[in-house]
N, C-alpha and C. Protein backbone atom coordinates (compact mmCIF):
# COMPACT_ATOMS: atom_id res chain seq x y z
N UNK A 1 18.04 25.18 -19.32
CA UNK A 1 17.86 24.54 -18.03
C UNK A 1 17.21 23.18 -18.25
N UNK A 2 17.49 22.33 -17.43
CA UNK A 2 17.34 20.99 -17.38
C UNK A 2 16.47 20.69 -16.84
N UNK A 3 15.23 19.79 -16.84
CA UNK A 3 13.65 19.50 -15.88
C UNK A 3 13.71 18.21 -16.15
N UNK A 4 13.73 17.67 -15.21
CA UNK A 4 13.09 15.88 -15.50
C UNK A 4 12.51 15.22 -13.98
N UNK A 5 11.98 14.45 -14.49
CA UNK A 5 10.65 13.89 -13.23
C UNK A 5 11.92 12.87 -12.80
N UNK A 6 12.09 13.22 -11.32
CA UNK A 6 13.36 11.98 -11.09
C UNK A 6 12.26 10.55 -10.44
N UNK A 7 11.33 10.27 -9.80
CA UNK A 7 10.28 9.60 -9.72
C UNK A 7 9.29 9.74 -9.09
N UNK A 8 8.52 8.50 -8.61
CA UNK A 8 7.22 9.13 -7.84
C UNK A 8 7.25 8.11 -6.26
N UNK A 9 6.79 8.67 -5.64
CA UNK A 9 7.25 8.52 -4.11
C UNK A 9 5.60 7.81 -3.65
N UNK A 10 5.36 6.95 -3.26
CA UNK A 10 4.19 6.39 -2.74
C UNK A 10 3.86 6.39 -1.35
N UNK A 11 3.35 7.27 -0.38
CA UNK A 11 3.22 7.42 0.47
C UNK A 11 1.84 7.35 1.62
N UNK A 12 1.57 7.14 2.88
CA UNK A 12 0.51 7.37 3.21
C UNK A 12 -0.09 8.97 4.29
N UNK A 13 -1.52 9.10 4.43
CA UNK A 13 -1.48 10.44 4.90
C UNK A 13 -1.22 10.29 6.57
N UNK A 14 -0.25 11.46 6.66
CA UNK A 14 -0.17 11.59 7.84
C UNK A 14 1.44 10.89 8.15
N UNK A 15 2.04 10.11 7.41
CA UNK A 15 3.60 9.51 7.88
C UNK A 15 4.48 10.05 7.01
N UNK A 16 5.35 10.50 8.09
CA UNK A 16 6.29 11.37 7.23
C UNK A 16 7.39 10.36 6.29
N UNK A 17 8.20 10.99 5.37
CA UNK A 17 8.89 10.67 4.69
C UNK A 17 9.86 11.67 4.01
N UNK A 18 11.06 10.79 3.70
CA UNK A 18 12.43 11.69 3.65
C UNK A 18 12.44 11.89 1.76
N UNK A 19 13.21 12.54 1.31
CA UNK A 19 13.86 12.98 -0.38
C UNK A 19 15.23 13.16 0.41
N UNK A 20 15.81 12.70 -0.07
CA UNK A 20 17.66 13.02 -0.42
C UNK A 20 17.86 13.23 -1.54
N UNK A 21 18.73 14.46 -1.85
CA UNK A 21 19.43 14.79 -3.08
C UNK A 21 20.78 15.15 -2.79
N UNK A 22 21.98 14.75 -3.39
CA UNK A 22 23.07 15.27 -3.39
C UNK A 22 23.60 16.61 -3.34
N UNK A 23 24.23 17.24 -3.11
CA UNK A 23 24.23 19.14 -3.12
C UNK A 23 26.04 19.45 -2.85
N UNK A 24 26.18 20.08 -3.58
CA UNK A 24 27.50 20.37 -3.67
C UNK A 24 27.48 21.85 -3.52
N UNK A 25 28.13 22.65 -2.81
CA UNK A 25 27.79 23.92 -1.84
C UNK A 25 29.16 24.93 -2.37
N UNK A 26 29.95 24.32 -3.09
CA UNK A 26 31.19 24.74 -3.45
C UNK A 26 31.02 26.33 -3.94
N UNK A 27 30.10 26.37 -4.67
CA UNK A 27 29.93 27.84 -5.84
C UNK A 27 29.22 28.60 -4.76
N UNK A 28 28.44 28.13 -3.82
CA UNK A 28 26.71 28.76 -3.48
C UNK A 28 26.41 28.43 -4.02
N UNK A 29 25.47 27.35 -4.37
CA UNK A 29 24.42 26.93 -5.02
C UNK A 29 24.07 26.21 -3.65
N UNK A 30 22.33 25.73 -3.83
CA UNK A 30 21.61 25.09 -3.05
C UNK A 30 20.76 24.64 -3.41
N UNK A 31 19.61 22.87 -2.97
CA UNK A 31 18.54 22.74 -3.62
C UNK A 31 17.06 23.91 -2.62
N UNK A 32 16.62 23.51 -3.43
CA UNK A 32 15.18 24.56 -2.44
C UNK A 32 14.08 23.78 -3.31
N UNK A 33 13.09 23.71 -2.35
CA UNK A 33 11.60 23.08 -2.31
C UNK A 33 10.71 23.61 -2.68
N UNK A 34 10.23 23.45 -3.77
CA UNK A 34 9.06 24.40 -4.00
C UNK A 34 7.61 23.27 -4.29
N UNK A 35 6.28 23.48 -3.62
CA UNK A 35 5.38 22.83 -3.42
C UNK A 35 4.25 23.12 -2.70
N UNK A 36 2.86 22.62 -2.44
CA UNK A 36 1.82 23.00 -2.08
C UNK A 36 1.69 23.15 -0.48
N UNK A 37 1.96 23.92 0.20
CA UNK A 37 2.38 23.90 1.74
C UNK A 37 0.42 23.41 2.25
N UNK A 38 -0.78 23.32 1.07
CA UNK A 38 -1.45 23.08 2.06
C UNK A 38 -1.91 21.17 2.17
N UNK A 39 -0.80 21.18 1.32
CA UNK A 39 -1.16 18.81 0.70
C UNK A 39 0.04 18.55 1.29
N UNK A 40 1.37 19.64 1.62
CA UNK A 40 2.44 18.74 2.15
C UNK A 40 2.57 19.82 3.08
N UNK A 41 4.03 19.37 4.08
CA UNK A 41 4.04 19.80 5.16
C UNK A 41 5.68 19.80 5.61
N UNK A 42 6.85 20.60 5.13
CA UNK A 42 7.95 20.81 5.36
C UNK A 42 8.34 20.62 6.68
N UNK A 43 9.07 19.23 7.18
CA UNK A 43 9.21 19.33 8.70
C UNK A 43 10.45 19.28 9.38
N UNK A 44 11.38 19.06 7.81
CA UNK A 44 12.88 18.87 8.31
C UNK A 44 14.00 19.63 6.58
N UNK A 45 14.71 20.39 7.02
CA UNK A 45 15.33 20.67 5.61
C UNK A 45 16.77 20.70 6.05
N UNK A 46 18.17 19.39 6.10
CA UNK A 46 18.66 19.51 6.57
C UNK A 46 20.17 19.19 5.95
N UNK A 47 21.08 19.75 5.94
CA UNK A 47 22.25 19.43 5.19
C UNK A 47 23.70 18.57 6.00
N UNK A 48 23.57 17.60 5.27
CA UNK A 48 24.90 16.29 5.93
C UNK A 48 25.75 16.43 5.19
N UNK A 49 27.32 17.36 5.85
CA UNK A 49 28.49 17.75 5.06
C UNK A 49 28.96 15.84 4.94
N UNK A 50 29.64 15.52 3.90
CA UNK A 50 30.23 14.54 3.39
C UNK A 50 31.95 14.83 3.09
N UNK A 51 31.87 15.68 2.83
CA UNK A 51 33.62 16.13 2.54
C UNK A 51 33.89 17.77 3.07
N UNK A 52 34.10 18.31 3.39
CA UNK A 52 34.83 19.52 3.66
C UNK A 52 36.18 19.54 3.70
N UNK A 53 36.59 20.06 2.63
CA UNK A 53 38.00 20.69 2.13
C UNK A 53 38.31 21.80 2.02
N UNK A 54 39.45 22.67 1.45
CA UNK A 54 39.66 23.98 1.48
C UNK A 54 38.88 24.40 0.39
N UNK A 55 38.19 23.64 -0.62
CA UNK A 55 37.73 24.30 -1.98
C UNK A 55 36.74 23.67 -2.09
N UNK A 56 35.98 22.31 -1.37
CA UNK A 56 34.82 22.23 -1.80
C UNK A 56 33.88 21.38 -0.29
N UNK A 57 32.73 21.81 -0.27
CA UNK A 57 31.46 21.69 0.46
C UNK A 57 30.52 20.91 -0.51
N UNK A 58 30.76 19.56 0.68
CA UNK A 58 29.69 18.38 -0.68
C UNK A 58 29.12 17.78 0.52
N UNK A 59 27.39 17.30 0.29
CA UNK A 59 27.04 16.28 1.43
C UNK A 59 25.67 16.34 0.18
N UNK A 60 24.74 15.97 1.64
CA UNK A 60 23.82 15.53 1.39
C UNK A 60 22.68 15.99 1.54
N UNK A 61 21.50 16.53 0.57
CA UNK A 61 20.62 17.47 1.49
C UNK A 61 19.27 16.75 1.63
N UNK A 62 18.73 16.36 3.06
CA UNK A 62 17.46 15.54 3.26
C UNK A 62 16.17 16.63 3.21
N UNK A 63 15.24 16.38 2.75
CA UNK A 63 13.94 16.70 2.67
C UNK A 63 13.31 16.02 3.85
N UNK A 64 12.47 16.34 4.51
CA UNK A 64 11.65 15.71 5.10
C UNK A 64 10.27 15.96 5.72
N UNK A 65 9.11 15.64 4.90
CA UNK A 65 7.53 15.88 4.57
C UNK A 65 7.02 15.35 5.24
N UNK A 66 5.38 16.08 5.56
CA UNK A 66 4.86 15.08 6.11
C UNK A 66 3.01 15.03 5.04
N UNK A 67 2.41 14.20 4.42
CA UNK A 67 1.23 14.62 3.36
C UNK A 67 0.37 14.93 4.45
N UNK A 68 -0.37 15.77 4.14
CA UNK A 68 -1.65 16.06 4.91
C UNK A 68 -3.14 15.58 4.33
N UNK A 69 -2.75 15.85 2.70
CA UNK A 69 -4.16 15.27 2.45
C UNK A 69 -3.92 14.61 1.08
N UNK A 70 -4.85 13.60 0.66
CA UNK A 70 -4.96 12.23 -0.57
C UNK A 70 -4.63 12.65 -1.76
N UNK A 71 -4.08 12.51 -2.70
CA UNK A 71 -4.05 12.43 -3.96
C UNK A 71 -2.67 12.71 -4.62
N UNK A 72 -2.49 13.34 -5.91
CA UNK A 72 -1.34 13.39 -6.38
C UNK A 72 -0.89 15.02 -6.57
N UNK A 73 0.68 14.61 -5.92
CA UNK A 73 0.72 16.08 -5.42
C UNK A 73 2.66 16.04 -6.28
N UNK A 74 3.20 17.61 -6.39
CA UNK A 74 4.05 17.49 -7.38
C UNK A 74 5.34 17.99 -5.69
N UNK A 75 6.72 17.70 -5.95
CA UNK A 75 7.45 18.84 -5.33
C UNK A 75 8.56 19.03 -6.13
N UNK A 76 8.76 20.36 -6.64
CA UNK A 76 10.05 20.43 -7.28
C UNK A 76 11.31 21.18 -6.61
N UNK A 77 12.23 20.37 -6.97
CA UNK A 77 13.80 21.24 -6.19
C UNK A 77 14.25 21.92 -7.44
N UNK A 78 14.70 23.48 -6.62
CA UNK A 78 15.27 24.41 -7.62
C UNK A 78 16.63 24.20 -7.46
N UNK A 79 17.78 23.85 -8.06
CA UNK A 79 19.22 23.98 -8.32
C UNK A 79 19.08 25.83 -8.35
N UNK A 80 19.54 26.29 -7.26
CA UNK A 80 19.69 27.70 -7.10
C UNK A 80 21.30 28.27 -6.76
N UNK A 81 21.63 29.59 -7.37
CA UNK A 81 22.40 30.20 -6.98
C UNK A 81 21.86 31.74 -6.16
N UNK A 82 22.73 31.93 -4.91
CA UNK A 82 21.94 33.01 -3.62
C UNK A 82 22.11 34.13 -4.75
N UNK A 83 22.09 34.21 -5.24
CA UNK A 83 22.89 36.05 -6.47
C UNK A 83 21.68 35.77 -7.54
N UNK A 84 21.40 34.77 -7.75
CA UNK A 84 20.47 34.44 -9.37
C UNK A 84 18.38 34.81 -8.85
N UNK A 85 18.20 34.98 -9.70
CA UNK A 85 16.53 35.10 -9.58
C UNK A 85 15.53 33.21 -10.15
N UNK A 86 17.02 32.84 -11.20
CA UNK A 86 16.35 32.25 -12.02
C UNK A 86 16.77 30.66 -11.26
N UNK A 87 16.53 29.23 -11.68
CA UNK A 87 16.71 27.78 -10.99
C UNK A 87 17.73 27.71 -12.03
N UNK A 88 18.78 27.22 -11.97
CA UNK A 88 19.84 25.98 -12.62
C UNK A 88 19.21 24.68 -13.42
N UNK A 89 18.69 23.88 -12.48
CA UNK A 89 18.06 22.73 -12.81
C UNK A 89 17.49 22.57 -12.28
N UNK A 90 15.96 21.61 -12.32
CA UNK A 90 15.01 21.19 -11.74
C UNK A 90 14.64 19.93 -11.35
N UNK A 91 14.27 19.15 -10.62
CA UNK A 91 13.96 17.74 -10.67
C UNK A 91 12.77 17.78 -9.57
N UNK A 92 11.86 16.90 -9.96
CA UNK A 92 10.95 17.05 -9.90
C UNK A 92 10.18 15.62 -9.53
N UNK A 93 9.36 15.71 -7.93
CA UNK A 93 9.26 14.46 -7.43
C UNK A 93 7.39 14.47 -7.89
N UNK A 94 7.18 13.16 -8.20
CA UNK A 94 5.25 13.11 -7.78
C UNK A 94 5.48 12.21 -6.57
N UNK A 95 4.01 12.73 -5.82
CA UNK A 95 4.39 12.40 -4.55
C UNK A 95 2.83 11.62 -4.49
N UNK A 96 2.38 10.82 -4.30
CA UNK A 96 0.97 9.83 -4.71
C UNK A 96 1.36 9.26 -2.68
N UNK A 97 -0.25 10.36 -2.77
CA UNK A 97 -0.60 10.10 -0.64
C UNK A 97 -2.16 8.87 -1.22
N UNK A 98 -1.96 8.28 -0.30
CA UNK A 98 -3.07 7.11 -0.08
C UNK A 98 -3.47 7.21 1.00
């Protein structure tokens, strides 16, 4: 499995802010959020189809946080399949609240 820090997001407390990642829905697979629910604050998790065809489901999947409290905080997306226990791939945001 694959892990890499895709970057770091500079934000202030209290204004929300979006993550977009690409997501291709074709197999079942999905991204999913994993992170400190008490430094961030999940307020939007929402998927923008881009193509629908007979064989594949592709868009766009928005994140959208809001920090609650200062410092440096991690969020990682799991590349998941609904049948699997285990992540596909990982990428992995730092999220630096001021």
């Amino acid at each position: 499995m694959e892990e890499k820090l895709v970057r770091a997001v500079h934000v202030r407390v209290g204004e929300p802010f979006k993550i977009r990642i690409w997501e291709d829905r074709t197999r079942g697979s999905r991204w999913a959020a994993d992170f400190d629910t008490a430094l961030l604050r999940l307020l939007n998790d929402d998927y923008d189809r881009t193509r629908n065809i007979r064989v594949s489901d592709i868009g766009m999947r928005y994140f959208e946080f809001l920090p609650i409290a200062a410092g440096k905080h991690q969020i990682v997306f799991e590349w998941r399949y609904g049948w699997k226990f285990s992540a596909e791939n990982r990428l992995t945001y730092e999220v630096i609240v001021g």
